[in-house]
Protein backbone atom coordinates (compact mmCIF):
# COMPACT_ATOMS: atom_id res chain seq x y z
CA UNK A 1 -9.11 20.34 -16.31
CA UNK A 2 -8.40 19.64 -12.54
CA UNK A 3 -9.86 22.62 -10.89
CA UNK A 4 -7.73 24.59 -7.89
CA UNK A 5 -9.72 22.98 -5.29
CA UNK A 6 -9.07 19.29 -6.23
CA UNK A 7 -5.32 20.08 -6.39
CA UNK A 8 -5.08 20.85 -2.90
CA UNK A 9 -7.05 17.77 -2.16
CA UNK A 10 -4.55 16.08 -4.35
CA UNK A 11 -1.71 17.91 -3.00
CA UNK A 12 -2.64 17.22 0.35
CA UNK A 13 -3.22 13.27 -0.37
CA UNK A 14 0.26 12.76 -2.40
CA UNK A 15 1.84 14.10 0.92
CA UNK A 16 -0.27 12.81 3.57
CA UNK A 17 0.44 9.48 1.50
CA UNK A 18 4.20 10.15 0.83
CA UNK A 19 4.38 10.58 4.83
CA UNK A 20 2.85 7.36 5.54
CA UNK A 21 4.46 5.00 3.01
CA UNK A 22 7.58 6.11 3.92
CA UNK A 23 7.24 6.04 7.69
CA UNK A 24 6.19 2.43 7.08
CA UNK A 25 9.63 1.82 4.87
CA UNK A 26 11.95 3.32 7.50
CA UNK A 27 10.65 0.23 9.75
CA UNK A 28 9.45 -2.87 8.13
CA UNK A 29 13.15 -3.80 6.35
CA UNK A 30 14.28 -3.55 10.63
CA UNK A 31 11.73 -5.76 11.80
CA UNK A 32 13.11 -9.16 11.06
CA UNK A 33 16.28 -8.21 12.94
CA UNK A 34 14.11 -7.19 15.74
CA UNK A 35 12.28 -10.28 15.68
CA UNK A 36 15.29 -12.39 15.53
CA UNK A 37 16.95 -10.38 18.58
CA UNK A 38 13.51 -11.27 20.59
CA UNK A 39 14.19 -14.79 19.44
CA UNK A 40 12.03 -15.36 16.84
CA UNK A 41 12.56 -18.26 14.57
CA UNK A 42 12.24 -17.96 10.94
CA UNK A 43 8.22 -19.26 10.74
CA UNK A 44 7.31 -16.16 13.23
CA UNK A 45 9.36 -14.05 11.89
CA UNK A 46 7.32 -15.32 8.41
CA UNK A 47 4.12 -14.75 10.68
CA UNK A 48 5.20 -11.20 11.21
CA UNK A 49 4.98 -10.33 7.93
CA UNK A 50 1.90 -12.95 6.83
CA UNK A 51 -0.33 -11.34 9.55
CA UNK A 52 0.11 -7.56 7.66
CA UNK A 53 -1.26 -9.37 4.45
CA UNK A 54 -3.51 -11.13 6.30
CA UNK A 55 -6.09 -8.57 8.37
CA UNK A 56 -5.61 -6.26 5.01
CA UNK A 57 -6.47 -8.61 2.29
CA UNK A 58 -9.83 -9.17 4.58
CA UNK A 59 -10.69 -5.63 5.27
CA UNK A 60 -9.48 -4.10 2.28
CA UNK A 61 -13.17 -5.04 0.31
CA UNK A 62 -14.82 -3.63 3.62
CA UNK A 63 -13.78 -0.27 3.60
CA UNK A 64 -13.20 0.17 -0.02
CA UNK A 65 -16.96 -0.49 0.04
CA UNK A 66 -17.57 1.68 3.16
CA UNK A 67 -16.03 4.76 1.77
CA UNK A 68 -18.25 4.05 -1.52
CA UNK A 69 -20.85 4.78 0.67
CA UNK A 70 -19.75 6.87 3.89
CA UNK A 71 -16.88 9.07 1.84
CA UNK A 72 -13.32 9.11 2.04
CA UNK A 73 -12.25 11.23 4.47
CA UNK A 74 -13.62 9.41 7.92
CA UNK A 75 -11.65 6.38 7.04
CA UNK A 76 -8.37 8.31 5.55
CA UNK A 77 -8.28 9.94 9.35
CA UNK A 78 -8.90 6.45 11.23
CA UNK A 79 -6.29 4.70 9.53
CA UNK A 80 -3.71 7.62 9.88
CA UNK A 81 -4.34 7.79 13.65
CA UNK A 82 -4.38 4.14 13.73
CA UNK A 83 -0.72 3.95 12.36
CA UNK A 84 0.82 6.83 14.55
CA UNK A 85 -1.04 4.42 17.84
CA UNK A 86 0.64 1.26 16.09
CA UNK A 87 3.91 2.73 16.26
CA UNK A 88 3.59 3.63 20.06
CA UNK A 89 3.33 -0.14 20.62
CA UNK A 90 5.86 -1.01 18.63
CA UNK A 91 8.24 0.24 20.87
CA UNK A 92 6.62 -0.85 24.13
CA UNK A 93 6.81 -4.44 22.62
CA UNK A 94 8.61 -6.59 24.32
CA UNK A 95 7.57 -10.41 22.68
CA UNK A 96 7.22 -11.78 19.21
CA UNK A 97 3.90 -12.60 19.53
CA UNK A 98 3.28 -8.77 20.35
CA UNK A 99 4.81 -7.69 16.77
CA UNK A 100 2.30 -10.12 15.29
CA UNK A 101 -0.54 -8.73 16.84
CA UNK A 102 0.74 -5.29 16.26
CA UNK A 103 1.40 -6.18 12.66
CA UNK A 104 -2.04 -7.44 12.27
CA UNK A 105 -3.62 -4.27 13.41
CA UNK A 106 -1.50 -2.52 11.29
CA UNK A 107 -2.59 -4.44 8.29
CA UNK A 108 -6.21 -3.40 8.93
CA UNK A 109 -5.28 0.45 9.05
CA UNK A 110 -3.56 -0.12 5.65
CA UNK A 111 -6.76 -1.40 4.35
CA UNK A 112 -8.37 2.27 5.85
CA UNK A 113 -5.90 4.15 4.08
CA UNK A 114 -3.87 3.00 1.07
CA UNK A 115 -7.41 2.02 -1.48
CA UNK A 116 -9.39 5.06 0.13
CA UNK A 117 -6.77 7.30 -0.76
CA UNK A 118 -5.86 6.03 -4.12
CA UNK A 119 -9.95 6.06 -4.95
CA UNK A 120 -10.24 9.75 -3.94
CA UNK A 121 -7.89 10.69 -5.92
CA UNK A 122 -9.61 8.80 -8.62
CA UNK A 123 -13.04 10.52 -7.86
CA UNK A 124 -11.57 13.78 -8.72
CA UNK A 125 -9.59 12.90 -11.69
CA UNK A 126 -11.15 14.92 -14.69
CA UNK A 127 -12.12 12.16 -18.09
CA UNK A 128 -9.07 11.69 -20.49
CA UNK A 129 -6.29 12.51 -17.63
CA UNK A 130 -6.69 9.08 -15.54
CA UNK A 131 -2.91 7.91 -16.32
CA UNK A 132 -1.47 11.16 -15.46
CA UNK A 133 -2.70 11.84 -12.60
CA UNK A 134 -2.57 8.26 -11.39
CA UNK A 135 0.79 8.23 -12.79
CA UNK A 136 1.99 11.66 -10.70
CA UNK A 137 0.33 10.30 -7.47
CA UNK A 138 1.88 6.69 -7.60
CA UNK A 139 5.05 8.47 -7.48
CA UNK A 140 4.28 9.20 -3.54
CA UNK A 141 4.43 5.79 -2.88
CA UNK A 142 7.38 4.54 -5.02
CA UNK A 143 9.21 7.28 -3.65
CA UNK A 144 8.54 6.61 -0.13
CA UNK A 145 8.98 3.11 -0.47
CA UNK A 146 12.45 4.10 -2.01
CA UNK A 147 13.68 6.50 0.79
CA UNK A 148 11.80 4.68 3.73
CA UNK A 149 15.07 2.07 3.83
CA UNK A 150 17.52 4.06 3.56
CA UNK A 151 16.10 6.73 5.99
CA UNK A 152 15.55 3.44 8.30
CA UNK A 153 19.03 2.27 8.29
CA UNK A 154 20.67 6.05 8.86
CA UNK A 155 17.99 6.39 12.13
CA UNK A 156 18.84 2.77 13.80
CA UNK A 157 22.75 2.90 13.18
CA UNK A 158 22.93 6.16 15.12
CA UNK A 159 19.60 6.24 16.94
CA UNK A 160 18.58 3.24 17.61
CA UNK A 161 15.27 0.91 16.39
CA UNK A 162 13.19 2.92 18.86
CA UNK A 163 13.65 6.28 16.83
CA UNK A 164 12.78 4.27 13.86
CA UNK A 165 9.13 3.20 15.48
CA UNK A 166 8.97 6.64 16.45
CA UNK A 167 9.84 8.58 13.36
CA UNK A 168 7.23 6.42 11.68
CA UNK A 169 4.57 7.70 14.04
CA UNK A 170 5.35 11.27 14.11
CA UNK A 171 5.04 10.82 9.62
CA UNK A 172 1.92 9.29 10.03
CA UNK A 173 0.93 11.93 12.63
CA UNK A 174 1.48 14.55 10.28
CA UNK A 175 -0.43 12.95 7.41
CA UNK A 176 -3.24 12.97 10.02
CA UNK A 177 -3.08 16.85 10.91
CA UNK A 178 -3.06 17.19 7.11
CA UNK A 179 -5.57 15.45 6.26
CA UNK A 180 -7.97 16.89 9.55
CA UNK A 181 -6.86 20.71 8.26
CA UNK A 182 -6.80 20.74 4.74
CA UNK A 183 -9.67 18.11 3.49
CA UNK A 184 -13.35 19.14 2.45
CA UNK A 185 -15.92 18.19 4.29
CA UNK A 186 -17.06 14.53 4.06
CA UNK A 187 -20.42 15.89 2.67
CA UNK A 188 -18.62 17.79 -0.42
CA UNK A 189 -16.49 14.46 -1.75
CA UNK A 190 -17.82 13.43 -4.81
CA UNK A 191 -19.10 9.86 -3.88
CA UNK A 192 -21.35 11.22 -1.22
CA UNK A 193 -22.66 14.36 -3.70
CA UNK A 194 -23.76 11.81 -6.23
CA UNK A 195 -26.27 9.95 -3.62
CA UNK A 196 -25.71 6.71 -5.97
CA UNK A 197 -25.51 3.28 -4.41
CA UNK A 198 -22.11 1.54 -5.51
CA UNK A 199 -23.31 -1.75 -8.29
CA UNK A 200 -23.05 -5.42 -6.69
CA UNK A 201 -19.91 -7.20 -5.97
CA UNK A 202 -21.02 -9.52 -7.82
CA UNK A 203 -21.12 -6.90 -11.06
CA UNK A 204 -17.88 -5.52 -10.37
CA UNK A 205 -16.36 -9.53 -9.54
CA UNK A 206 -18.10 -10.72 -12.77
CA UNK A 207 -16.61 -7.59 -14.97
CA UNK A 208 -14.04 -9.34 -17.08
CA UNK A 209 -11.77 -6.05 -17.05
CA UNK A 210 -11.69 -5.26 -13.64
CA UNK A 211 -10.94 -9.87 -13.18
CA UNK A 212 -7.92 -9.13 -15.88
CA UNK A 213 -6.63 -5.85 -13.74
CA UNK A 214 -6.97 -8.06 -10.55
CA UNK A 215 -4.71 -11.44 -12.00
CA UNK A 216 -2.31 -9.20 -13.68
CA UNK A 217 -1.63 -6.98 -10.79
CA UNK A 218 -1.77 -10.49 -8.28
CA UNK A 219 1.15 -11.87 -10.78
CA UNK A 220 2.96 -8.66 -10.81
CA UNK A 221 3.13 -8.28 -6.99
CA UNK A 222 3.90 -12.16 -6.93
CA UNK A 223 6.92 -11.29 -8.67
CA UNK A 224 7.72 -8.21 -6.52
CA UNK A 225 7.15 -10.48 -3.30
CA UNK A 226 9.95 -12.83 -5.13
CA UNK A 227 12.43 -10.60 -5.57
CA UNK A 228 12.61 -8.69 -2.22
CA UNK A 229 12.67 -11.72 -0.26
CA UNK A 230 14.81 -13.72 -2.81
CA UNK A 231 16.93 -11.53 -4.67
CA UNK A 232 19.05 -10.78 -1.16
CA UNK A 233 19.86 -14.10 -0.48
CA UNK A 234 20.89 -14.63 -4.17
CA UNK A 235 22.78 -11.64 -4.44
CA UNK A 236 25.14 -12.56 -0.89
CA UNK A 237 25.50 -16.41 -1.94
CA UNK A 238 25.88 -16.84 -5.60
CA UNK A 239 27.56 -13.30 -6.07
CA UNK A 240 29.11 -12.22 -2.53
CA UNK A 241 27.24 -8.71 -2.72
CA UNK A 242 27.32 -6.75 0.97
CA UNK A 243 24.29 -5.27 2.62
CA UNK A 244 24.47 -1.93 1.07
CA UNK A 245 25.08 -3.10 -2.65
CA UNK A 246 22.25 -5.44 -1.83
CA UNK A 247 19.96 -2.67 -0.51
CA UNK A 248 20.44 -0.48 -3.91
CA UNK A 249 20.20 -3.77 -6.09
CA UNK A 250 16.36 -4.07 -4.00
CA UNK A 251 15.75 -0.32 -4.39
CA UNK A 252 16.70 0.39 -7.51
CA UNK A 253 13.85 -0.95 -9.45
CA UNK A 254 11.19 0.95 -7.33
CA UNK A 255 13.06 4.11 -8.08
CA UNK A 256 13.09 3.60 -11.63
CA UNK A 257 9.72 2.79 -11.78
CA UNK A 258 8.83 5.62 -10.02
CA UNK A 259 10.70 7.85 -11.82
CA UNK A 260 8.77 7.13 -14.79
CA UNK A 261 5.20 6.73 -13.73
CA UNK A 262 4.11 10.19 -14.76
CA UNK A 263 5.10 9.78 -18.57
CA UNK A 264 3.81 6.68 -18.64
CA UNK A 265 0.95 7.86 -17.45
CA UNK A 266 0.34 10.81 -19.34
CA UNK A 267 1.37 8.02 -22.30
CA UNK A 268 -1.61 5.62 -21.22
CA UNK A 269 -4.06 9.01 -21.61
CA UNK A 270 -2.36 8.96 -25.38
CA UNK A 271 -2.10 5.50 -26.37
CA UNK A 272 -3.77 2.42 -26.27
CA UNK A 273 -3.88 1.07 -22.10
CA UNK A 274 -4.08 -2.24 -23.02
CA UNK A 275 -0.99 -2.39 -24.92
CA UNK A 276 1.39 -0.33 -22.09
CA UNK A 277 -0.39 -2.94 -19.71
CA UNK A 278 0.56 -6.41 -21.83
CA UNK A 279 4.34 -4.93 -22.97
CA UNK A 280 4.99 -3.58 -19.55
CA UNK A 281 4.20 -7.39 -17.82
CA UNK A 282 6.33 -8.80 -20.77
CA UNK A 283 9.18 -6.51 -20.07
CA UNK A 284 8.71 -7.59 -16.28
CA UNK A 285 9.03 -11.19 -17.26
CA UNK A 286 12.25 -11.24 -18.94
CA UNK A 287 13.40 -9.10 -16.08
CA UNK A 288 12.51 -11.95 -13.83
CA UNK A 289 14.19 -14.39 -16.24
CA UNK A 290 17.17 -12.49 -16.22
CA UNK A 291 17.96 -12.83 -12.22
CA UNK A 292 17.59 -16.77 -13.27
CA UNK A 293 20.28 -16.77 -15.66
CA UNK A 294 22.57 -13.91 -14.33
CA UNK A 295 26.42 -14.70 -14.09
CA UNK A 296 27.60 -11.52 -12.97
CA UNK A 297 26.43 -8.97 -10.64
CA UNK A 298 25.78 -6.65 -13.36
CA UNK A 299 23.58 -8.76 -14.99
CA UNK A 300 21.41 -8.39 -11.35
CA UNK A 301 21.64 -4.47 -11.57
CA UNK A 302 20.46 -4.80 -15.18
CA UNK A 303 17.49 -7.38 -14.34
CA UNK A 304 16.64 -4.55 -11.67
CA UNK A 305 16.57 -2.04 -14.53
CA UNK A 306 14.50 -3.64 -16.42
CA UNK A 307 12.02 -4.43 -13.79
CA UNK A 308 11.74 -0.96 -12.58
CA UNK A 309 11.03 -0.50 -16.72
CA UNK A 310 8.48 -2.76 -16.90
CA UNK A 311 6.43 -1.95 -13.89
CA UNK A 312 6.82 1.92 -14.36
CA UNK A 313 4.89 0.92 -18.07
CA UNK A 314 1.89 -1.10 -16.80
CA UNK A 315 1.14 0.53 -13.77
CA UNK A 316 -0.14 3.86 -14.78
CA UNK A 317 -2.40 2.23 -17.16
CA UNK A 318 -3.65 -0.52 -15.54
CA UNK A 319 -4.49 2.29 -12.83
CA UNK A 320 -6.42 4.64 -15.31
CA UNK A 321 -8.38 1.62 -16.66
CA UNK A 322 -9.64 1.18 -13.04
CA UNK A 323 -10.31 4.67 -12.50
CA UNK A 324 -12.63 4.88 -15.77
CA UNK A 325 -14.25 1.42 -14.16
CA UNK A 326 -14.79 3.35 -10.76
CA UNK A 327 -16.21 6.02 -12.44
CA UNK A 328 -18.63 3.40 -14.33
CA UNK A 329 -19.75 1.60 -11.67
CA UNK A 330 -20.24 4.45 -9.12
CA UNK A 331 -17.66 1.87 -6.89
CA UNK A 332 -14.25 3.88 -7.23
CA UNK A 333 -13.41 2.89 -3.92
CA UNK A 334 -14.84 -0.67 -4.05
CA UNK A 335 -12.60 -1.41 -7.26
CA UNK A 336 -9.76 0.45 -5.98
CA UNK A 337 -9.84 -2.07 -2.85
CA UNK A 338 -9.98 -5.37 -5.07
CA UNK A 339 -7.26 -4.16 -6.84
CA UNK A 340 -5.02 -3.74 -3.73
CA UNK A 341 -6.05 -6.60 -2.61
CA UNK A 342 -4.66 -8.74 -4.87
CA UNK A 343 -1.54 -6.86 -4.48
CA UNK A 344 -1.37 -8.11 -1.20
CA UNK A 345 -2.21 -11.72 -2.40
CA UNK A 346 0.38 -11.27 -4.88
CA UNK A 347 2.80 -10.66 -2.02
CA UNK A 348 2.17 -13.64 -0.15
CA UNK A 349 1.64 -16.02 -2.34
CA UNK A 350 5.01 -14.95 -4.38
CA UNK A 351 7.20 -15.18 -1.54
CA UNK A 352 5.54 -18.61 -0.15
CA UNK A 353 5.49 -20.28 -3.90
CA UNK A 354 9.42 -18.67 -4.48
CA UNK A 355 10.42 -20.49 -1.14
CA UNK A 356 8.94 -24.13 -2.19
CA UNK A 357 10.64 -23.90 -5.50
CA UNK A 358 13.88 -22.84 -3.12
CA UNK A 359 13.42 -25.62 -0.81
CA UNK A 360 12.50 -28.37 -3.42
CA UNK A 361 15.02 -27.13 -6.45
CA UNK A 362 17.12 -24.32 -6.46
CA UNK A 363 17.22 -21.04 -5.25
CA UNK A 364 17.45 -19.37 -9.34
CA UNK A 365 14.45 -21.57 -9.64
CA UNK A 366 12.48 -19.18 -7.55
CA UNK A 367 13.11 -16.40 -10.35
CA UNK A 368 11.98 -18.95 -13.41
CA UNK A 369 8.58 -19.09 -11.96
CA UNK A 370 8.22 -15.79 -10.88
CA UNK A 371 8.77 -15.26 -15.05
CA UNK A 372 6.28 -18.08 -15.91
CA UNK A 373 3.77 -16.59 -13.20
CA UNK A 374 3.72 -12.83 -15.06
CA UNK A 375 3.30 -14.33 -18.23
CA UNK A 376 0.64 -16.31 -17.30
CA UNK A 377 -1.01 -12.99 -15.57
CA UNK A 378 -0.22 -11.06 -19.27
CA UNK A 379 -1.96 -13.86 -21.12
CA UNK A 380 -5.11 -14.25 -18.67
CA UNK A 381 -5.22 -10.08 -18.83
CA UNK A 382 -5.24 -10.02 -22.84
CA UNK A 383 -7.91 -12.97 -22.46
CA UNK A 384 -10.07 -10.92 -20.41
CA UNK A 385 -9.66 -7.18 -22.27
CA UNK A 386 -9.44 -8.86 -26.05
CA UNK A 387 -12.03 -7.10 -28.13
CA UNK A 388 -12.91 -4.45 -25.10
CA UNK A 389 -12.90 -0.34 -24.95
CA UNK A 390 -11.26 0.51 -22.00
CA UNK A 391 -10.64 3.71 -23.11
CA UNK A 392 -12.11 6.93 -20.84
CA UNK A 393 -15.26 7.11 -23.49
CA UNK A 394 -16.04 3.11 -21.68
């Protein structure tokens, strides 16, 4: 059992997180709008968004490794302050070049927070509970991302974008304060305590489980990067849907799949990981498929469902099988980072790949690969996990 202590640390981190993640939604669904009233064109507004992916997917195996070895709580408190500074400048910008560079600093204080946070609470998660707990704290983040938008939209319509920038900094502020109160001690964390050098990379790279987490979770963010920045412009041509049916079709799957991330996870501490991992990328697919061949706009809200189904499944396992790896390895925050990154490959790479297929067939054909893309990421994951325990006794 989770003792009292390690559910205020895990109190305090499902806030601190909640505060953050949703701070960051209120603004990044403005920001192209902004860029566009600056007079950005659409390859820097594209640049505003790749740099984010960019400076994280770099540092994210940096200080996933550096709070292996230094603890959790120095970096937790860098990035937090680093976001509340980020969203000063964001409102004394005044060019598009300065939202890249902003954006690109902001991408390296995501790398300080979002693995770091995600492997602490993996460091204290007691054997046999990894998917529920998992499960209950991925729920900060789908939630945030879920209310960040709409919370965005309410503060610029009467507010102004300014408030927005600001609103973000005071959350992220107050995730900071949190975390500076209520934390332990760096020295009491349980990755320090144990004195134990994290493995190689090259042991956790060569581990065929943690390779079949990584490509699954890269295809599964692919698609995610394919529907948020393809699904709107389907939804208003082909079907004539207005911003705020639009925004709901978007959100609807990340509330769904947040809703159900604690019973699935307490499900993957029950049943087989594996199989919640492989159905929950199949349900995804034909999800995918669906937005191809949908003739109605119900068949989109439906697709949504389904996605927000199939994601809620997989996620909680696939996160408990790389908890019981961190715990293996002595490199909780090490695998915790490769595993983010490649959801920020899967980002990019989705949205560039979707918008070649757009530009050289047809926009539905975007959605077709997206659905060939997670099967291909379910079949490499069953390649790599065929015939292996990755139950908590691994």
């Amino acid at each position: 059992m989770i003792s009292f202590a390690d559910k205020k640390v895990f109190a305090i981190l499902f806030f601190s997180l909640f505060a953050t993640i949703t701070g960051v939604g209120i603004v990044v669904p403005l920001l192209p709008v902004y860029a566009h009233d600056l007079g950005a064109a659409g390859l820097y507004i594209g640049l505003i968004f790749g740099a984010f992916s960019l400076s994280r997917t770099f540092f994210l195996p940096y200080f996933g490794r550096l709070s292996d070895r230094k603890g959790r709580k120095p970096l937790i408190l860098y990035g937090l302050l680093a976001y509340t500074l980020v969203s000063v400048t964001f409102v004394i910008s005044s060019s598009v070049i300065h939202l890249i560079v902003i954006r690109f600093f902001q991408g390296i204080a995501s790398a300080m927070i979002m693995p770091v946070v995600q492997a602490y609470v993996g460091d204290i998660t007691p054997s046999g509970k990894e998917g529920t707990t998992m499960g209950l704290f991925n729920m900060s983040l789908f939630f945030g991302l879920s209310i960040g938008p709409v919370a965005g939209g309410v503060l610029n319509d009467n507010f102004g974008l300014n408030a927005t920038f600001i609103c973000m900094g005071v959350l992220s502020l107050a995730g900071f304060f949190l975390c500076v109160l209520f934390l332990p001690p760096t020295a009491s964390e349980a990755a320090v305590r144990k004195g134990q050098p994290p493995v190689k990379w090259t042991v956790i790279i060569g581990d065929p489980v943690i390779s079949g987490l990584f490509v699954f979770r890269l295809a599964y963010t692919a698609s995610i990067g394919i529907i948020w920045g393809f699904l709107p412009v389907l939804a208003d041509l082909q079907f004539g849907l207005d911003s705020s049916q639009i925004g709901v079709l978007v959100m609807l799957g990340v509330l769904i799949s947040g809703a159900i991330q604690f019973p699935m996870g307490c499900a993957a501490d029950r049943w087989n990981c594996k199989v919640l991992v492989i159905a929950g990328g199949v349900v995804s697919a034909a999800a995918i498929y669906t937005y191809y061949w949908a003739r109605t706009p119900a068949d989109l809200y439906i697709a949504s469902i389904i996605f927000g189904l199939g994601g809620g499944m997989s996620m909680p396992a696939l996160m408990a099988v790389a908890v019981r790896k961190g715990h293996k390895t002595n490199s909780m925050g090490s695998v915790i980072a490769i595993l983010t990154m490649s959801h920020s490959l899967g980002m990019l790479l989705g949205s560039l790949f979707a918008g070649l297929m757009m530009d050289w067939f047809e926009l539905r054909d975007s959605f077709r690969m997206g659905a060939v893309i997670m099967i291909i990421g379910v079949a490499v994951f069953y390649a790599c996990v065929r015939g292996v325990d990755v139950s908590s006794k691994d």
